[in-house]
PDB file of N, CA and C in Angstrom:
ATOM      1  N   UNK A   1      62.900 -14.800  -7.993  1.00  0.00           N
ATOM      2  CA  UNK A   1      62.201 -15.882  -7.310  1.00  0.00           C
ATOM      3  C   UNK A   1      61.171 -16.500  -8.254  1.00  0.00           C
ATOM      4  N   UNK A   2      61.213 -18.019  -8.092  1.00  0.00           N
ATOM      5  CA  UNK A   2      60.393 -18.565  -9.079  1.00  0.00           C
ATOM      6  C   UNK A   2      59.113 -18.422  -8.302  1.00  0.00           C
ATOM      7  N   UNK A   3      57.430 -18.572  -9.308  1.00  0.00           N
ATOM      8  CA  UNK A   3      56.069 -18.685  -8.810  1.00  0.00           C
ATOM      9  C   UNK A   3      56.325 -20.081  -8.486  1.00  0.00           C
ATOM     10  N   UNK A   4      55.478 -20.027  -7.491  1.00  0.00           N
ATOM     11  CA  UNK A   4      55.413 -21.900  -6.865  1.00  0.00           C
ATOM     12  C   UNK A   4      54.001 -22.117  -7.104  1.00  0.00           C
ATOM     13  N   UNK A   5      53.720 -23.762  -7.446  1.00  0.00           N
ATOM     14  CA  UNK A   5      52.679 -24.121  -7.908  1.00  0.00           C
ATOM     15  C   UNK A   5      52.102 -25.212  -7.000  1.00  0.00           C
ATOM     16  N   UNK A   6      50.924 -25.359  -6.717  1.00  0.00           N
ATOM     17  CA  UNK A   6      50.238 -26.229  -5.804  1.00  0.00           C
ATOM     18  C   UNK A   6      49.646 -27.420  -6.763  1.00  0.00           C
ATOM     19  N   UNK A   7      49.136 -28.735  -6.117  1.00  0.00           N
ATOM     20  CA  UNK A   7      48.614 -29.421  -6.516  1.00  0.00           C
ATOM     21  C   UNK A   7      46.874 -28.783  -7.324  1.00  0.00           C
ATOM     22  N   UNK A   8      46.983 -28.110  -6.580  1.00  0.00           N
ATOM     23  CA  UNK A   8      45.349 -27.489  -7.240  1.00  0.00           C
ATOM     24  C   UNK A   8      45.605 -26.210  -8.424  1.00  0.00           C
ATOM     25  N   UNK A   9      47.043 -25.620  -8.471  1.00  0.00           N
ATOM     26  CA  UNK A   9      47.211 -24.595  -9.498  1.00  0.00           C
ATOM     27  C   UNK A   9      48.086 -24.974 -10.518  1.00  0.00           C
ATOM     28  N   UNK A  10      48.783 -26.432 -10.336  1.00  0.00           N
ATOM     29  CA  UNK A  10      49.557 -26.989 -11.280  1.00  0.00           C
ATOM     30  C   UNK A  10      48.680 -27.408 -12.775  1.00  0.00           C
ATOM     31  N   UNK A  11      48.138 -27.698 -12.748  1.00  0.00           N
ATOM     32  CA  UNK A  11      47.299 -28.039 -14.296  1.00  0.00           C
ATOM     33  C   UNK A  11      46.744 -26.969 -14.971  1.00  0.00           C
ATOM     34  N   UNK A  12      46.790 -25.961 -14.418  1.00  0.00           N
ATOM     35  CA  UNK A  12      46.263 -24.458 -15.158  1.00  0.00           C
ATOM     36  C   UNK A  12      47.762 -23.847 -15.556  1.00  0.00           C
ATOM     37  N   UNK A  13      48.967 -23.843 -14.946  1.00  0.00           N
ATOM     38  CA  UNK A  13      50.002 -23.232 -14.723  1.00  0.00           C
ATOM     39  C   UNK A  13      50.921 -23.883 -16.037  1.00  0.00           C
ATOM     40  N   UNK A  14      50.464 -24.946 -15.886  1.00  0.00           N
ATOM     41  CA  UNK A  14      51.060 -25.879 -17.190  1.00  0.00           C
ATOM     42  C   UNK A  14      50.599 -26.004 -18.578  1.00  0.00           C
ATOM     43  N   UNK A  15      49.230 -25.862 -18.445  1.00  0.00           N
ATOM     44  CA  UNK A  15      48.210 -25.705 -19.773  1.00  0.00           C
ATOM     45  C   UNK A  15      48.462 -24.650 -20.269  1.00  0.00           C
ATOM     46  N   UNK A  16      48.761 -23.144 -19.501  1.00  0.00           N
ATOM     47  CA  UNK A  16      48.536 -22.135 -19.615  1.00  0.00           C
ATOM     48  C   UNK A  16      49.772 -21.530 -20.745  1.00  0.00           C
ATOM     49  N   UNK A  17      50.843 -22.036 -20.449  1.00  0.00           N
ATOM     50  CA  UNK A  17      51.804 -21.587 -20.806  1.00  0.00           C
ATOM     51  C   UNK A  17      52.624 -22.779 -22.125  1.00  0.00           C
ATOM     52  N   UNK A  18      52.988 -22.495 -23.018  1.00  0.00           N
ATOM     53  CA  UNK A  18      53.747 -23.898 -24.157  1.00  0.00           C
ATOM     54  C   UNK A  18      54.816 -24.671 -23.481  1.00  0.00           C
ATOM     55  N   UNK A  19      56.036 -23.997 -23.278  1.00  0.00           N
ATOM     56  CA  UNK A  19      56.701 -24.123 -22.753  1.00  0.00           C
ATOM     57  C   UNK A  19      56.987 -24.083 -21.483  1.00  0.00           C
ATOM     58  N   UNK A  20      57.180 -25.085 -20.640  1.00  0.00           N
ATOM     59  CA  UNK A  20      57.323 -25.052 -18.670  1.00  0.00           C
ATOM     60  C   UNK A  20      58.495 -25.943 -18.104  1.00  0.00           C
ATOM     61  N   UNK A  21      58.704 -25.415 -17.211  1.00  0.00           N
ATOM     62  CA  UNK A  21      59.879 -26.237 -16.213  1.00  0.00           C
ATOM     63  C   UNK A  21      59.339 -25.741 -14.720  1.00  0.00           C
ATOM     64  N   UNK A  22      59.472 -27.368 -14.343  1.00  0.00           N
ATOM     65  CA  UNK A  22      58.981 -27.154 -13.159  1.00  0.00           C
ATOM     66  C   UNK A  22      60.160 -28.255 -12.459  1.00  0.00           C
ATOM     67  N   UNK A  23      60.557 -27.177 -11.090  1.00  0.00           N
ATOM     68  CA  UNK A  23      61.201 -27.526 -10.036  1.00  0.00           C
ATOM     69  C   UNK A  23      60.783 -28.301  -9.136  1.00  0.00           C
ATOM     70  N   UNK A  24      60.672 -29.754  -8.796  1.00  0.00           N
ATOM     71  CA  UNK A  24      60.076 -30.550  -7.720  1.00  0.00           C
ATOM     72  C   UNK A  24      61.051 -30.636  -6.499  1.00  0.00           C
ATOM     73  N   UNK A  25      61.271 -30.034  -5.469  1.00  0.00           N
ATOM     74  CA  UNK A  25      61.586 -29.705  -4.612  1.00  0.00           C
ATOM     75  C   UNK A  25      61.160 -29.756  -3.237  1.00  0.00           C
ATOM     76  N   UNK A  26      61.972 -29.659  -2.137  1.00  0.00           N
ATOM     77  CA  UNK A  26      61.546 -29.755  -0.818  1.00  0.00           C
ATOM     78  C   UNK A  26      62.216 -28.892   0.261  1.00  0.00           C
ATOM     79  N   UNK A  27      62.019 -28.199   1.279  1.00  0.00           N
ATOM     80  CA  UNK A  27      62.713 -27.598   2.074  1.00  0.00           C
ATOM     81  C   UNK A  27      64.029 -28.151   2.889  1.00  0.00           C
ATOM     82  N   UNK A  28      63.892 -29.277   3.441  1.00  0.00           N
ATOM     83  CA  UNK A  28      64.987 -30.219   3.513  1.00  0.00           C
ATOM     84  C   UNK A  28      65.903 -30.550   2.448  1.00  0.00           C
ATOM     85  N   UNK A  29      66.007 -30.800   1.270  1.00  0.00           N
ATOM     86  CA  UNK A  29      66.957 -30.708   0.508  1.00  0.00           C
ATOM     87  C   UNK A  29      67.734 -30.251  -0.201  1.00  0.00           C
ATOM     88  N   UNK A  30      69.071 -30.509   0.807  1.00  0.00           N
ATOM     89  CA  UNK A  30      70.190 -29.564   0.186  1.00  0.00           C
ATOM     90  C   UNK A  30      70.817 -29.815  -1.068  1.00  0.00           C
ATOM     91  N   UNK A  31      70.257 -31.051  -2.359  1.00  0.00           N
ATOM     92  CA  UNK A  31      70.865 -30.406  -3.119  1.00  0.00           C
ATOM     93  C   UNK A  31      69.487 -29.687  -4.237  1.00  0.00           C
ATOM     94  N   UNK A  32      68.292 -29.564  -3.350  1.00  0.00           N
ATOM     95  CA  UNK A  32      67.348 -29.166  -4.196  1.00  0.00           C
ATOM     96  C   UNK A  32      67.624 -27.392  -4.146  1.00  0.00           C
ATOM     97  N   UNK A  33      68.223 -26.831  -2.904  1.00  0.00           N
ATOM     98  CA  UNK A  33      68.415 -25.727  -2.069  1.00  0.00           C
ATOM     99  C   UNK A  33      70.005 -25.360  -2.932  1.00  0.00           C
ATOM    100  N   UNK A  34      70.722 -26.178  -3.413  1.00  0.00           N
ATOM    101  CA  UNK A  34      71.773 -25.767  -4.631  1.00  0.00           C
ATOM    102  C   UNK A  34      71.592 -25.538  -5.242  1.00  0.00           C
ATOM    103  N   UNK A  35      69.972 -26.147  -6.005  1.00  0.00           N
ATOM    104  CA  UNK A  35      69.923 -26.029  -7.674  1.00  0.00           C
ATOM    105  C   UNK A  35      69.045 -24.387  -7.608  1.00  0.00           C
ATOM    106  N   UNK A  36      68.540 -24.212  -6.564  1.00  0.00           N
ATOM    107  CA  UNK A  36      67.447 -22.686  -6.634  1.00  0.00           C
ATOM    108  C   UNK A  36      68.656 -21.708  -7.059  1.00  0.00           C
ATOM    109  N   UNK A  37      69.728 -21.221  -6.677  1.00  0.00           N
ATOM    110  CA  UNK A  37      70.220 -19.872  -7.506  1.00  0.00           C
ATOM    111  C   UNK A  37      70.279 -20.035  -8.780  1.00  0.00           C
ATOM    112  N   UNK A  38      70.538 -21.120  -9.162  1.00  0.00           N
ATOM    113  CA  UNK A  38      71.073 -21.958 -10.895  1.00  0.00           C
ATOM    114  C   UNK A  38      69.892 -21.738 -11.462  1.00  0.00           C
ATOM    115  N   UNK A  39      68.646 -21.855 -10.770  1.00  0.00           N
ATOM    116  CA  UNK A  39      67.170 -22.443 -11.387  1.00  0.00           C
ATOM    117  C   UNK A  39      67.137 -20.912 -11.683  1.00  0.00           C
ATOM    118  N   UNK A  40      67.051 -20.025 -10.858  1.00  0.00           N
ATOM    119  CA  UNK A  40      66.376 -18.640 -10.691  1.00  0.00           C
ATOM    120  C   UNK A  40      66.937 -18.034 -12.141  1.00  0.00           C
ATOM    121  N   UNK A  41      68.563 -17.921 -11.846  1.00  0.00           N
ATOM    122  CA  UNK A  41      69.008 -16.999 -12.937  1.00  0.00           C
ATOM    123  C   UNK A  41      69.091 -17.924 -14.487  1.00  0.00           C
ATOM    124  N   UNK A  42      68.749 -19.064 -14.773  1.00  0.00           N
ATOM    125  CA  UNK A  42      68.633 -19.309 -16.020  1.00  0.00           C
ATOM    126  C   UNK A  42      66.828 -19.158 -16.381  1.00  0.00           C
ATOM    127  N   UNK A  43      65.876 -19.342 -15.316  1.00  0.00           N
ATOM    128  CA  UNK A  43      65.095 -18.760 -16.088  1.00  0.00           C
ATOM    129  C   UNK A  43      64.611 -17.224 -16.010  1.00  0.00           C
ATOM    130  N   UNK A  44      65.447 -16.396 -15.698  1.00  0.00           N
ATOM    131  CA  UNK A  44      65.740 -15.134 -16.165  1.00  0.00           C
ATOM    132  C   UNK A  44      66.165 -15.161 -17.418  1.00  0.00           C
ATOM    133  N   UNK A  45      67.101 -16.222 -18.133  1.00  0.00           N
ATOM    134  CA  UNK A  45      67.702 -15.890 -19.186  1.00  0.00           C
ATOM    135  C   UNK A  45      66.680 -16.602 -20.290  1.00  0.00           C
ATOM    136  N   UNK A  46      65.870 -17.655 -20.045  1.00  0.00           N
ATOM    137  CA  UNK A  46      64.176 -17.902 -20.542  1.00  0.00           C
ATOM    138  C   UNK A  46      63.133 -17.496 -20.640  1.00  0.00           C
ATOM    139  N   UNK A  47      63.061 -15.814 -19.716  1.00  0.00           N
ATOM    140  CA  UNK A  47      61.901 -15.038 -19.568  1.00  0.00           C
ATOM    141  C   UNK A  47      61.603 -14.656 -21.406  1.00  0.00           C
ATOM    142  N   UNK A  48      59.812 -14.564 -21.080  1.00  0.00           N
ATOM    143  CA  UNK A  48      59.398 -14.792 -22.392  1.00  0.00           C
ATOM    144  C   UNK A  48      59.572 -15.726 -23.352  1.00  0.00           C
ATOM    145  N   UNK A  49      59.903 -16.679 -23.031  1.00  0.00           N
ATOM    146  CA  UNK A  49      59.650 -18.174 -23.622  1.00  0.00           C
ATOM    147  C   UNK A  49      59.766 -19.514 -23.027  1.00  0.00           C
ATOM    148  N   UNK A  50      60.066 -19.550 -21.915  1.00  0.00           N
ATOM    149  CA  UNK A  50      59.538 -20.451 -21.224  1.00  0.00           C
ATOM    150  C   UNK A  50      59.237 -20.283 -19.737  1.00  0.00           C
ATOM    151  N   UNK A  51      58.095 -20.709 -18.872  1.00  0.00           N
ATOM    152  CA  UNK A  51      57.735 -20.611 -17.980  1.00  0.00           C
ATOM    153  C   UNK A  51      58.227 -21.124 -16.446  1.00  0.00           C
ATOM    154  N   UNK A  52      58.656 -20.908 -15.750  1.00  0.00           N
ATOM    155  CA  UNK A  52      59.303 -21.800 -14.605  1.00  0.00           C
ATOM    156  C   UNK A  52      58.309 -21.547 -12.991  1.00  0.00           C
ATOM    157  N   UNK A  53      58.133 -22.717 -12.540  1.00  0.00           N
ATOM    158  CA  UNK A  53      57.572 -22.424 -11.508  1.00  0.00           C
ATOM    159  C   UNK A  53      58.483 -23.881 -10.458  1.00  0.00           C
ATOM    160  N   UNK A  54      58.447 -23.858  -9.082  1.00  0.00           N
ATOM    161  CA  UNK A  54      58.649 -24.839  -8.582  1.00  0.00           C
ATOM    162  C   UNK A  54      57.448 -25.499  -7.774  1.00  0.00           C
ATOM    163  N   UNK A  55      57.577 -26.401  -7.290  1.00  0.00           N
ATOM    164  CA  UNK A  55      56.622 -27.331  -6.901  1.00  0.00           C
ATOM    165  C   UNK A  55      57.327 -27.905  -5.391  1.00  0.00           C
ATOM    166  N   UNK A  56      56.925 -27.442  -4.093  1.00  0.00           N
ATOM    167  CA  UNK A  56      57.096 -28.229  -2.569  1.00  0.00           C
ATOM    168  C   UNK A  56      56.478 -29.602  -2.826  1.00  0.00           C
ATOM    169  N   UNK A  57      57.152 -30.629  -3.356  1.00  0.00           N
ATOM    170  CA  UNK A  57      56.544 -32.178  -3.062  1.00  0.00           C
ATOM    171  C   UNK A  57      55.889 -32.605  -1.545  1.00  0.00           C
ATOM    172  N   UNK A  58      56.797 -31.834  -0.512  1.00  0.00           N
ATOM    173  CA  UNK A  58      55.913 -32.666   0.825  1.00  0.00           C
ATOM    174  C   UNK A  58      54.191 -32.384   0.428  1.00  0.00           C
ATOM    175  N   UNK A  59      54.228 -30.830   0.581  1.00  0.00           N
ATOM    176  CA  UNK A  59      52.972 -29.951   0.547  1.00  0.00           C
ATOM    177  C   UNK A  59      52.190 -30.769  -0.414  1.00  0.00           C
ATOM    178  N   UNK A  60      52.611 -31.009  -1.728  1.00  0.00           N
ATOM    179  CA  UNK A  60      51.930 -31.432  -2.872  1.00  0.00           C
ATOM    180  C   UNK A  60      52.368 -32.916  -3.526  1.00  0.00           C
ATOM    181  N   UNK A  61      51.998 -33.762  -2.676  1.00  0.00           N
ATOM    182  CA  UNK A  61      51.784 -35.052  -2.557  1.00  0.00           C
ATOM    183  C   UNK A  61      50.975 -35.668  -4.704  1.00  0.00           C
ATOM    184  N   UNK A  62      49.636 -35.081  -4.416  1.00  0.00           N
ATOM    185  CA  UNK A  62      49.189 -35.421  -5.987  1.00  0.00           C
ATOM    186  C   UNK A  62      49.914 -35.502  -7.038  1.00  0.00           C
ATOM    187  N   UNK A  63      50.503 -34.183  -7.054  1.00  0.00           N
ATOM    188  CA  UNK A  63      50.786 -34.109  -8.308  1.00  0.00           C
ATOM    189  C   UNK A  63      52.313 -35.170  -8.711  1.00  0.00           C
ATOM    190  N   UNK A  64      53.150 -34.833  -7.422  1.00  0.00           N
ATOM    191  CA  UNK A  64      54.301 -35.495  -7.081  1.00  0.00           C
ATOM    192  C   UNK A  64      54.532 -36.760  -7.551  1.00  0.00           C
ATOM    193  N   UNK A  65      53.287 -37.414  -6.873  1.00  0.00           N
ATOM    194  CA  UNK A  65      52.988 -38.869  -7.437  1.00  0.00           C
ATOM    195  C   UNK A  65      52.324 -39.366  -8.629  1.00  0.00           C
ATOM    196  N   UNK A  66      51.496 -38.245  -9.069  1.00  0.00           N
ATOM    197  CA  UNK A  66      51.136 -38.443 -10.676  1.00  0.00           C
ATOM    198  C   UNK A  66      52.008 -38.235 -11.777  1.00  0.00           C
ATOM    199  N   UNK A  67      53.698 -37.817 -11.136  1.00  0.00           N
ATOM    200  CA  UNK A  67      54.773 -37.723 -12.352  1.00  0.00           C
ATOM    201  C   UNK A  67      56.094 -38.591 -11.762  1.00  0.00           C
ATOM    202  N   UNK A  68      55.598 -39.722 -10.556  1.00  0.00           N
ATOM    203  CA  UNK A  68      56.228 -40.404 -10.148  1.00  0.00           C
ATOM    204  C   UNK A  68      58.166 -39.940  -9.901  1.00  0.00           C
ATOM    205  N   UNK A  69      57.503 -38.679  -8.730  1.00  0.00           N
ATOM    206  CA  UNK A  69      58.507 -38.145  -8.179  1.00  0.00           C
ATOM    207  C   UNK A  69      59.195 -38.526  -7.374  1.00  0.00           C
ATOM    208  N   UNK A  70      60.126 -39.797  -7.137  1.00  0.00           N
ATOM    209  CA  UNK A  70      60.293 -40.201  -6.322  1.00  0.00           C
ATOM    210  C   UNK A  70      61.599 -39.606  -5.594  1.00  0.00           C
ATOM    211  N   UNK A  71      62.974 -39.020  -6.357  1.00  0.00           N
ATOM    212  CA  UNK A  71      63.566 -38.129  -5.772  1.00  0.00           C
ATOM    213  C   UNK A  71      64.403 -36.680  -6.281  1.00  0.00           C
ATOM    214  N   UNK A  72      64.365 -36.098  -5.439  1.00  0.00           N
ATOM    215  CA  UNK A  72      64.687 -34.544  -5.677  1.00  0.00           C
ATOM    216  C   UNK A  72      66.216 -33.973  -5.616  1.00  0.00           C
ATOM    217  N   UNK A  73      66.213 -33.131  -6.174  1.00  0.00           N
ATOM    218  CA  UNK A  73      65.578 -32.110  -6.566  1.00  0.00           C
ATOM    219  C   UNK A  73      64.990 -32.949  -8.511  1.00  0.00           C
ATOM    220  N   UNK A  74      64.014 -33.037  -9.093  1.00  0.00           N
ATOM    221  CA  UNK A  74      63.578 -33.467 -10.131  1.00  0.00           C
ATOM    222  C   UNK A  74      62.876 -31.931 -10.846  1.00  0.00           C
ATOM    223  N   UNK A  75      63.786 -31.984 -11.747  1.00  0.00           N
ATOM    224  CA  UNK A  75      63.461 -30.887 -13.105  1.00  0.00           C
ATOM    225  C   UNK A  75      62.692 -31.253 -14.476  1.00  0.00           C
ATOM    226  N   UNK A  76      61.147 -31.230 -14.626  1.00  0.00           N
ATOM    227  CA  UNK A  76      60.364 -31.920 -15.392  1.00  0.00           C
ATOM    228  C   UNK A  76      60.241 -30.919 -16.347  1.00  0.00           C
ATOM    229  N   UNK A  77      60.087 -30.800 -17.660  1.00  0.00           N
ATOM    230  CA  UNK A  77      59.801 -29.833 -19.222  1.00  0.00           C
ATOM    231  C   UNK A  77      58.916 -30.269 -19.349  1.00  0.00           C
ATOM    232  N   UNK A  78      57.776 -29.159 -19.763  1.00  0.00           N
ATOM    233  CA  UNK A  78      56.738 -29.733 -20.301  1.00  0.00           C
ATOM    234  C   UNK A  78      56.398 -29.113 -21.621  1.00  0.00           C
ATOM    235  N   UNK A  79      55.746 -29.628 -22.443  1.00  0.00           N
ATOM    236  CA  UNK A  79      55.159 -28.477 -23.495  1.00  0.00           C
ATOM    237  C   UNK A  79      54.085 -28.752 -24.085  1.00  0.00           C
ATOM    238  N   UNK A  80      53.209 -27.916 -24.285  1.00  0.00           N
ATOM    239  CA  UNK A  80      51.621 -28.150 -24.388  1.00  0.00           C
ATOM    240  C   UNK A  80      50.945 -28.941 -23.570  1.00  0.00           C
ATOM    241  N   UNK A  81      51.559 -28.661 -22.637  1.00  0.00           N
ATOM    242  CA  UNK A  81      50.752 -29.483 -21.134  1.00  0.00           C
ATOM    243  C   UNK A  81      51.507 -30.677 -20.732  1.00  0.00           C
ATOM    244  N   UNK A  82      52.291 -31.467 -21.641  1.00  0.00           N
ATOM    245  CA  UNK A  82      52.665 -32.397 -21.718  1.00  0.00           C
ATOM    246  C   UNK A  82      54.647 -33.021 -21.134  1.00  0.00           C
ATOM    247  N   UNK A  83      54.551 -33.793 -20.170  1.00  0.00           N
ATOM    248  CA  UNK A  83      55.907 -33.650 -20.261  1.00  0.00           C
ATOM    249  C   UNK A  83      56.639 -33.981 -21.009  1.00  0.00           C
ATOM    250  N   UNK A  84      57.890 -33.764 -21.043  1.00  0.00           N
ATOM    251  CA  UNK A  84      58.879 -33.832 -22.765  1.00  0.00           C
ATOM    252  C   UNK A  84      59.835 -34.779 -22.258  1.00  0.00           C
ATOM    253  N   UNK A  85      60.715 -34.171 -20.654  1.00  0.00           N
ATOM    254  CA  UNK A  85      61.863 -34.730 -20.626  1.00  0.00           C
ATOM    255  C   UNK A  85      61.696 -34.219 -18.735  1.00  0.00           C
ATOM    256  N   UNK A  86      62.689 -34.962 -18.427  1.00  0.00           N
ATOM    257  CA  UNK A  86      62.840 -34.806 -16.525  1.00  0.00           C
ATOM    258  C   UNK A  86      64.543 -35.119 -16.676  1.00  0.00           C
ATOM    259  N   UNK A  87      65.195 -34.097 -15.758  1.00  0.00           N
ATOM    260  CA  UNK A  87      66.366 -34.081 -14.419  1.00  0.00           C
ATOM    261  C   UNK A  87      66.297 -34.599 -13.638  1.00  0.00           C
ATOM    262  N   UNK A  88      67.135 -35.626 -13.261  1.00  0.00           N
ATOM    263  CA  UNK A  88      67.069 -35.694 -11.482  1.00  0.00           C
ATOM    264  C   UNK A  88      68.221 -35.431 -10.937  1.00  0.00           C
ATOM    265  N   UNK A  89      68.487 -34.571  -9.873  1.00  0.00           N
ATOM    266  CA  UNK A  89      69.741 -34.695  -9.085  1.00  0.00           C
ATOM    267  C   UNK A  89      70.313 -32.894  -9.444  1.00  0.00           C
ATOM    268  N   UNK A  90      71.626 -32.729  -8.496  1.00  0.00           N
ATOM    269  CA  UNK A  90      72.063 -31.943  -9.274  1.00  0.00           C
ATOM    270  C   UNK A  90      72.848 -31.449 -10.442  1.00  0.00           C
ATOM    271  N   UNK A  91      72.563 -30.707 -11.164  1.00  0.00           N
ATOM    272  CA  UNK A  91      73.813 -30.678 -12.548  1.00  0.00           C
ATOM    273  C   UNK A  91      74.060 -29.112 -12.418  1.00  0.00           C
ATOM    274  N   UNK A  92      74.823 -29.063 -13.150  1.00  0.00           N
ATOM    275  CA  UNK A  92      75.471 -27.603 -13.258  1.00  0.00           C
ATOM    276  C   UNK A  92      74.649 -26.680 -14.302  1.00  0.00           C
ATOM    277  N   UNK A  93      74.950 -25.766 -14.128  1.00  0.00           N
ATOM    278  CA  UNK A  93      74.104 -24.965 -15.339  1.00  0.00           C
ATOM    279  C   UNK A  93      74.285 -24.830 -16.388  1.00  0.00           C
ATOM    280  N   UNK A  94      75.328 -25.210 -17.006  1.00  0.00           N
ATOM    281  CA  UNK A  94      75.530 -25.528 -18.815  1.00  0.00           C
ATOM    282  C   UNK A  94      74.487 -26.279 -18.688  1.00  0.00           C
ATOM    283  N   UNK A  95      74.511 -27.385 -18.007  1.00  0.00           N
ATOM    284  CA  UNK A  95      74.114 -29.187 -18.330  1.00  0.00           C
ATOM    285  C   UNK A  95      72.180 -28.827 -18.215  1.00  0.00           C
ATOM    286  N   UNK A  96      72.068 -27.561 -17.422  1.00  0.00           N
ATOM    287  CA  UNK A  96      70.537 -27.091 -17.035  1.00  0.00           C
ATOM    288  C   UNK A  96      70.014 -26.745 -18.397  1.00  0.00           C
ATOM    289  N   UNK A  97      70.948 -25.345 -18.725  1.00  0.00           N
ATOM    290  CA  UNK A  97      70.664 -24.976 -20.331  1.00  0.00           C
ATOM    291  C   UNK A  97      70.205 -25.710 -21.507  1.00  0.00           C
ATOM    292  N   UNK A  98      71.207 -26.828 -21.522  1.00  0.00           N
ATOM    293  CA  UNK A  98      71.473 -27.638 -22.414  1.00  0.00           C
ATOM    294  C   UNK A  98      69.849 -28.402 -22.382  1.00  0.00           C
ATOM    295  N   UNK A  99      69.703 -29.079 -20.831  1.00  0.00           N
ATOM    296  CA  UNK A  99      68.788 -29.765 -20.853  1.00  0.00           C
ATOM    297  C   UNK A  99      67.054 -29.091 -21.359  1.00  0.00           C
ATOM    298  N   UNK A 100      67.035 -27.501 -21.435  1.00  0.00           N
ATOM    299  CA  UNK A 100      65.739 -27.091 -21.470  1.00  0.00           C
ATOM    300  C   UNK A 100      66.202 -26.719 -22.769  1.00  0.00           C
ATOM    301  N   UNK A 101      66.536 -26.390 -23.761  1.00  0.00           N
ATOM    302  CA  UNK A 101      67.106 -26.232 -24.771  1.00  0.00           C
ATOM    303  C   UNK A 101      67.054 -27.477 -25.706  1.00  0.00           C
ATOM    304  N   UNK A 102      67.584 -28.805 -25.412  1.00  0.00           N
ATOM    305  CA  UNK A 102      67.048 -29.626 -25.939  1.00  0.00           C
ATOM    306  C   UNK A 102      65.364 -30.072 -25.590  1.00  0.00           C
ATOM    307  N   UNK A 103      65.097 -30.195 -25.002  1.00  0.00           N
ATOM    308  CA  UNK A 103      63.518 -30.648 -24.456  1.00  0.00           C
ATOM    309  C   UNK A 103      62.283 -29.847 -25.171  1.00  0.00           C
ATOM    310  N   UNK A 104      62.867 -28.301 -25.534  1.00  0.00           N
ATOM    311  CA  UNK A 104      62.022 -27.505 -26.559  1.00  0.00           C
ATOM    312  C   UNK A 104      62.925 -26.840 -27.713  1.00  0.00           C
ATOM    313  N   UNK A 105      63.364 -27.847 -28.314  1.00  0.00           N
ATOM    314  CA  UNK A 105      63.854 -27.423 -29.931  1.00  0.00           C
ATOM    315  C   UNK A 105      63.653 -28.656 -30.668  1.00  0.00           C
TER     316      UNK A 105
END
């Protein structure tokens, strides 16, 4: 299970760590509710080098709109606080790999 991040713990969660992926997500969406087994076990296969947390957009409105989230499921990279590259929609998990793999190399 990924840590979930709030509008008030997202800027520490992101600073904190070089490398991040964050899940923008919602309980209603089923294909945000596809991408969670895909999300879980590839960053198992990222543990110790990159960080993953997801993010409830209803709940967390701020931040949502300060990375102009407009739809989900949206997969944002960040590194050194900074975002690199964003997903939107669902993809398969090569195309997941691929995408956090390029975003930090």
């Amino acid at each position: 299970m990924l840590d979930s991040v709030t509008d008030s713990s997202f800027d520490d969660f992101v600073h904190k760590h070089k490398e991040v992926v964050i899940d923008f997500w919602a309980t209603w969406c089923h294909p945000c509710i596809e991408m969670e087994p895909i999300i879980s076990e590839i960053s198992a296969s990222f543990a110790g080098r990159v960080a993953f947390a997801k993010m409830d957009t209803d709940k967390n409105p701020r931040v949502s709109k300060r990375y102009k989230v407009n739809s989900i499921p949206a997969i944002f990279a960040f590194k050194e606080g900074k975002p690199v590259d964003k997903s939107i929609g669902v993809i398969p998990k090569r195309a997941l790999v691929k995408f956090i793999n390029d975003a930090f190399d």
